[in-house]
C-alpha atoms as a PDB file:
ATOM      1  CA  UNK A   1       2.071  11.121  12.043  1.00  0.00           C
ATOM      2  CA  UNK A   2       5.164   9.111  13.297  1.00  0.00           C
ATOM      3  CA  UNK A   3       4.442   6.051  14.085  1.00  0.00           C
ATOM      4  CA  UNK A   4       7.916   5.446  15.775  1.00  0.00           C
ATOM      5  CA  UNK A   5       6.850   6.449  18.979  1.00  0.00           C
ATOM      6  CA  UNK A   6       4.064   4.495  19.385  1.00  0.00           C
ATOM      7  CA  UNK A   7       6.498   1.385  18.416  1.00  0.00           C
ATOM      8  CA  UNK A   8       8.815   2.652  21.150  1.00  0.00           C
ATOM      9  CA  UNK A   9       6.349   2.817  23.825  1.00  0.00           C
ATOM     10  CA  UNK A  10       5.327  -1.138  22.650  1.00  0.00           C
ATOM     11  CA  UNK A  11       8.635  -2.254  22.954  1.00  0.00           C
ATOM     12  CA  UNK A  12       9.388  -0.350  26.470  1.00  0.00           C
ATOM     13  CA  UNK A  13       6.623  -1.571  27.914  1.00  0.00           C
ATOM     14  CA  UNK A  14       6.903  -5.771  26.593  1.00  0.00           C
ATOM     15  CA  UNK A  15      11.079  -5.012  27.885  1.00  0.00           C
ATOM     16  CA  UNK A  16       9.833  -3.898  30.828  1.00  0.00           C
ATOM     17  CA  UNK A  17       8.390  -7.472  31.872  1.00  0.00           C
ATOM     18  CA  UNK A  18      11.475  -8.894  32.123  1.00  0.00           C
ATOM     19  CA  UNK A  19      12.095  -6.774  35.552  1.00  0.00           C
ATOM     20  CA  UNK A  20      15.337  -6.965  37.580  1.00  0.00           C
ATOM     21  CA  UNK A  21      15.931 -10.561  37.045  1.00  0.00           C
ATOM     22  CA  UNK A  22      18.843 -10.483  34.554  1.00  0.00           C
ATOM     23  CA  UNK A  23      17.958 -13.475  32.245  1.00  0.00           C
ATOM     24  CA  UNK A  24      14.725 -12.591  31.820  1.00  0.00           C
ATOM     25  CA  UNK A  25      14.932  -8.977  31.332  1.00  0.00           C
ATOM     26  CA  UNK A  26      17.521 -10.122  28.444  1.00  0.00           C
ATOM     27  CA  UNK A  27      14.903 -12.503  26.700  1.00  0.00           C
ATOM     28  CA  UNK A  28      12.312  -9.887  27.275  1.00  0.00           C
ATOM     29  CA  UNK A  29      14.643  -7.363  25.602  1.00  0.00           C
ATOM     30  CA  UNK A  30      15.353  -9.515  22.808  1.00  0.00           C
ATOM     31  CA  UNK A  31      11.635 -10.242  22.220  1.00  0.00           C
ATOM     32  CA  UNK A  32      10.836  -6.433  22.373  1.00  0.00           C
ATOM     33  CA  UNK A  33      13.447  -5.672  19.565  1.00  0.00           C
ATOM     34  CA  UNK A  34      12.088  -8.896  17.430  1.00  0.00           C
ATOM     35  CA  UNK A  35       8.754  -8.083  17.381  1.00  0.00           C
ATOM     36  CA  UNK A  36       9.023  -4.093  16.524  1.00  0.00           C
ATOM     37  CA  UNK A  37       8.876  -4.416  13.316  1.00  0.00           C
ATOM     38  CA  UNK A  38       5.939  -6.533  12.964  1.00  0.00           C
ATOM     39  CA  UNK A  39       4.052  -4.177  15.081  1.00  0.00           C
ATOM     40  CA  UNK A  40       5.050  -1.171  12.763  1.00  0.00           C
ATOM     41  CA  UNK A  41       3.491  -3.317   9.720  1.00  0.00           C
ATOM     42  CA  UNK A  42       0.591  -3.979  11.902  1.00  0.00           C
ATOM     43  CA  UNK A  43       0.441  -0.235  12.995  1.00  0.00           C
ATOM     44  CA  UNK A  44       0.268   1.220   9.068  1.00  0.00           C
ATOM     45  CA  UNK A  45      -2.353  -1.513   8.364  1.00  0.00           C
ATOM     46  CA  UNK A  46      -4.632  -0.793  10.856  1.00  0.00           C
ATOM     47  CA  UNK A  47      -4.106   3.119   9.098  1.00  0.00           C
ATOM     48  CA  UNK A  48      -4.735   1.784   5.779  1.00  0.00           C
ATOM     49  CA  UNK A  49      -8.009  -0.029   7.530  1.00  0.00           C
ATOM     50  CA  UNK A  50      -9.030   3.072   8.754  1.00  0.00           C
ATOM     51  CA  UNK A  51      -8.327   5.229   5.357  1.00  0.00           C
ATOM     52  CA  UNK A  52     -10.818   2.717   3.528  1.00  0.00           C
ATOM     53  CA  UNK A  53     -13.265   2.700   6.106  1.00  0.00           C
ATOM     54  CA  UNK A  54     -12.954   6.705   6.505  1.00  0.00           C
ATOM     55  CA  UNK A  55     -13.735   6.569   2.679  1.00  0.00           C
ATOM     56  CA  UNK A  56     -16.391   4.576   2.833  1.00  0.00           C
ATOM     57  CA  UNK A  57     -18.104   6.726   4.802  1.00  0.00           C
ATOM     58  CA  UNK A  58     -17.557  10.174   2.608  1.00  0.00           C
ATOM     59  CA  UNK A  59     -20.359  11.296   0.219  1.00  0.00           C
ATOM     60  CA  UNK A  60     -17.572  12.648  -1.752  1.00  0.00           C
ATOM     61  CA  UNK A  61     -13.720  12.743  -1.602  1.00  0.00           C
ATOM     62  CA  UNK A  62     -11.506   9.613  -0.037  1.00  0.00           C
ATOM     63  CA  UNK A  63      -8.777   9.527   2.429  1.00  0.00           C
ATOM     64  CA  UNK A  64      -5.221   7.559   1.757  1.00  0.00           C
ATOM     65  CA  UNK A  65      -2.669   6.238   3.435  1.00  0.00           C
ATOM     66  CA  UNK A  66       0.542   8.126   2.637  1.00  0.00           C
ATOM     67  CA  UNK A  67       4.070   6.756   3.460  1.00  0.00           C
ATOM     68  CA  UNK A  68       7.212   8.849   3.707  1.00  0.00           C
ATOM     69  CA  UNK A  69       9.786   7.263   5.236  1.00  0.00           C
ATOM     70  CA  UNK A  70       8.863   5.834   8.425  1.00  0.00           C
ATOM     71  CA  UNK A  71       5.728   8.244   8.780  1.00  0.00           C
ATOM     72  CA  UNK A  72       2.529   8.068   7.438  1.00  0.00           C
ATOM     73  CA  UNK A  73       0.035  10.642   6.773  1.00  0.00           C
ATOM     74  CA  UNK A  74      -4.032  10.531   6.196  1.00  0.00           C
ATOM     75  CA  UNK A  75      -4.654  12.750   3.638  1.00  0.00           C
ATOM     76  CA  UNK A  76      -8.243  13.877   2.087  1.00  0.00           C
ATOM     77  CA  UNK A  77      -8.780  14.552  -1.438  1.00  0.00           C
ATOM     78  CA  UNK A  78     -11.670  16.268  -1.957  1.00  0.00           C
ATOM     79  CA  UNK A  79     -13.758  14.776  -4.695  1.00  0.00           C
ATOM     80  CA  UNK A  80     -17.709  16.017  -4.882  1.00  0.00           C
ATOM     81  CA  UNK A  81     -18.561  14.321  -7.956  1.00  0.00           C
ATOM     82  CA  UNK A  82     -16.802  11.122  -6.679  1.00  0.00           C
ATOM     83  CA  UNK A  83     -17.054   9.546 -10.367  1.00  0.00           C
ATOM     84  CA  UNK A  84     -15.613   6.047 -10.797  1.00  0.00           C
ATOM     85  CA  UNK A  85     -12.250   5.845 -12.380  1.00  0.00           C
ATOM     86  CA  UNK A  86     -11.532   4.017 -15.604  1.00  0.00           C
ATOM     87  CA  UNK A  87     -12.468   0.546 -15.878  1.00  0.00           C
ATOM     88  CA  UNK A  88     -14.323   0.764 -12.700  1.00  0.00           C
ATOM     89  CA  UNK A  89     -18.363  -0.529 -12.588  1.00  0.00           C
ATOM     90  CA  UNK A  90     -20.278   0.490  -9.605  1.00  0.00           C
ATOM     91  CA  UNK A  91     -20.708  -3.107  -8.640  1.00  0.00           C
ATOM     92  CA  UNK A  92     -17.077  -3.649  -8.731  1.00  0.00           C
ATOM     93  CA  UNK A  93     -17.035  -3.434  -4.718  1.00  0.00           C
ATOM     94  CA  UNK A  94     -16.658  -6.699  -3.870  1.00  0.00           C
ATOM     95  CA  UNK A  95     -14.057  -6.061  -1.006  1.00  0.00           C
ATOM     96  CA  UNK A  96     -10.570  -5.876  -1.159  1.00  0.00           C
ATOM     97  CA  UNK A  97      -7.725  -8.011  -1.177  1.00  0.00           C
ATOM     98  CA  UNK A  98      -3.816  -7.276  -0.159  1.00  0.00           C
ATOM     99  CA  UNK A  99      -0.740  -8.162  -2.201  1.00  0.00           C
ATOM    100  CA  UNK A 100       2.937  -7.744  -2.026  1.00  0.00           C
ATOM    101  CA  UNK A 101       4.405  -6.294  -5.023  1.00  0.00           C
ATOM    102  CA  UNK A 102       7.596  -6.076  -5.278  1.00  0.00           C
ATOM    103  CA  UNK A 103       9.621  -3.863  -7.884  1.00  0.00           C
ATOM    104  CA  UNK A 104      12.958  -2.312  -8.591  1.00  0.00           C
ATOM    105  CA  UNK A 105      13.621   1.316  -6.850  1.00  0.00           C
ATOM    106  CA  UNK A 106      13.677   2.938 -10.500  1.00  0.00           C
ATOM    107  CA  UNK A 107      10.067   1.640 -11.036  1.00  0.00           C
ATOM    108  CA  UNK A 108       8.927   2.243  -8.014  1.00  0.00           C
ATOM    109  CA  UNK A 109       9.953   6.194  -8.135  1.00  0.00           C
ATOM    110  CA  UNK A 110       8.389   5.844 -11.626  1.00  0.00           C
ATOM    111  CA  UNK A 111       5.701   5.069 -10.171  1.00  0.00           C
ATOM    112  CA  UNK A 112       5.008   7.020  -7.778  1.00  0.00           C
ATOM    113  CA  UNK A 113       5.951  10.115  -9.787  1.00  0.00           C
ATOM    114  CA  UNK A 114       3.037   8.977 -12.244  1.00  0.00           C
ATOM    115  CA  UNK A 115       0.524   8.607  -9.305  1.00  0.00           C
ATOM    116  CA  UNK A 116       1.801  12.001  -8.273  1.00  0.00           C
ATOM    117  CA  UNK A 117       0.731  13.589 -11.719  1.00  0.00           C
ATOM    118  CA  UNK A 118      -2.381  11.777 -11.734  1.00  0.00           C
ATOM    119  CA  UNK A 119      -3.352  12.911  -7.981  1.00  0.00           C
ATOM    120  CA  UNK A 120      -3.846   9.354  -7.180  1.00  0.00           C
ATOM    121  CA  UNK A 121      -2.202   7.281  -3.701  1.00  0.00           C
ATOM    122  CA  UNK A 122       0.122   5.090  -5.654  1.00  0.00           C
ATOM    123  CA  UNK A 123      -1.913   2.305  -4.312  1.00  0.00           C
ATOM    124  CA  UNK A 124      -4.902   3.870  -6.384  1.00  0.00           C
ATOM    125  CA  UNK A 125      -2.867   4.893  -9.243  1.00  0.00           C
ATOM    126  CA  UNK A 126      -1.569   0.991  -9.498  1.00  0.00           C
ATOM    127  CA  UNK A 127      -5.411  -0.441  -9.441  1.00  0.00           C
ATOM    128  CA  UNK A 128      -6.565   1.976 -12.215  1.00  0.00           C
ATOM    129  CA  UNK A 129      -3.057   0.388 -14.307  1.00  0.00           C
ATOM    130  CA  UNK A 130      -4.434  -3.236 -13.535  1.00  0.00           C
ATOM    131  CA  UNK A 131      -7.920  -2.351 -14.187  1.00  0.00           C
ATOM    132  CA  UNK A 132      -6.919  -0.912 -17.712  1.00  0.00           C
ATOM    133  CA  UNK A 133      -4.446  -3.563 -18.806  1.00  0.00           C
ATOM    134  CA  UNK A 134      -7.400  -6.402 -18.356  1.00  0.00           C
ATOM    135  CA  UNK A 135      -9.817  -4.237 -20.184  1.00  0.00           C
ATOM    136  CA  UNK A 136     -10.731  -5.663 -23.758  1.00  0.00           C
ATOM    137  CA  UNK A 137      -8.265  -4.090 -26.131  1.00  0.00           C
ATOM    138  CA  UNK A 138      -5.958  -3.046 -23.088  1.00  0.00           C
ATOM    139  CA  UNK A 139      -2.034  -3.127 -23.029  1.00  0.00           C
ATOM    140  CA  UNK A 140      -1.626  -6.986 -22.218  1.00  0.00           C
ATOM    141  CA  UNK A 141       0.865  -9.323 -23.075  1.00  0.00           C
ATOM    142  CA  UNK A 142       0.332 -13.202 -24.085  1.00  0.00           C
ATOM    143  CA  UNK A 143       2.357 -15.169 -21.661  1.00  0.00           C
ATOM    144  CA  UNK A 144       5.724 -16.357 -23.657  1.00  0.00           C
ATOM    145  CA  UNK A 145       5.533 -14.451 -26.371  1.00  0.00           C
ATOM    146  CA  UNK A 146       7.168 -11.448 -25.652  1.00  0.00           C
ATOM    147  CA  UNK A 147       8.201  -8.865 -28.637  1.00  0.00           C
ATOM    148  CA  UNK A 148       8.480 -11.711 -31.099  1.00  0.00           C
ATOM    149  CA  UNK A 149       7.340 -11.830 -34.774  1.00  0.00           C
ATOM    150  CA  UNK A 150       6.491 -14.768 -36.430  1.00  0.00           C
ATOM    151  CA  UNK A 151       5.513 -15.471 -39.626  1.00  0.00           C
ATOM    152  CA  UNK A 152       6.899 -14.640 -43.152  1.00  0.00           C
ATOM    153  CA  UNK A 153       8.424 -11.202 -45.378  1.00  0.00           C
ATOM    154  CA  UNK A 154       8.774 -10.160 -48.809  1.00  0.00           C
ATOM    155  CA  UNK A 155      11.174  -8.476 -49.644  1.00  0.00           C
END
């Protein structure tokens, strides 16, 4: 669905309070163009809302947010055996939390390819990599110490 539209229509009507009077039609026009934006972040939120709340409700299967470009799309994935993924306990739903991430294009694309494979959202695909890494024995990485060796060698 293209959200775009829906933007348009916001910002149309909040320029349209400005009326005939030139100053304020100006400021109102500014104001419509500054908060556009914001309202297209709010917009794909309240999606994303309704994608976890959609899945709540399912016996089986979820529904996620997908973003291409500007548009986003609700798609189902049908799951009847709706198993928990990797690292995940049933009481693990303790609500959810949002974070920025941000990452280099190269990753990104990575990543998403991956999720693709996996036929995970990305967003899904990126919890399950969390989830595994703090697993005991998972992939993690002691803070400072990077690919060092220490200690000593025969030769």
């Amino acid at each position: 669905m293209e959200i775009t539209p829906h933007v348009d229509a916001i910002r149309s009507a909040l320029a349209a309070v400005g009326g005939d009077d030139g100053p304020t039609a100006a400021v109102a026009e500014r104001l419509a163009h500054a908060v556009a934006p914001a309202v297209h972040l709010q917009l794909l939120d309240l999606l994303g809302e309704v994608a976890a709340e959609v899945s709540s409700q399912l016996p089986g299967g979820r529904v996620d947010l997908q973003l291409s470009g500007r548009d986003a799309l609700l798609v189902y994935h049908d799951d009847p055996e709706a198993a928990p993924g990797p690292g995940v306990t049933v009481d693990d739903d303790q609500g959810t939390a949002r974070l920025t991430l941000r990452m280099s294009d190269a990753l990104k694309t990575a990543v998403e390819r991956a999720a693709a494979e996996d036929g995970l959202s990305t967003n899904a695909w990126l919890v399950a990599a969390a989830k595994r890494a703090l697993e005991p024995g998972g992939p993690r990485r002691r803070p400072g110490r990077g690919n060092r060796l220490s200690g000593y060698a025969q030769a």
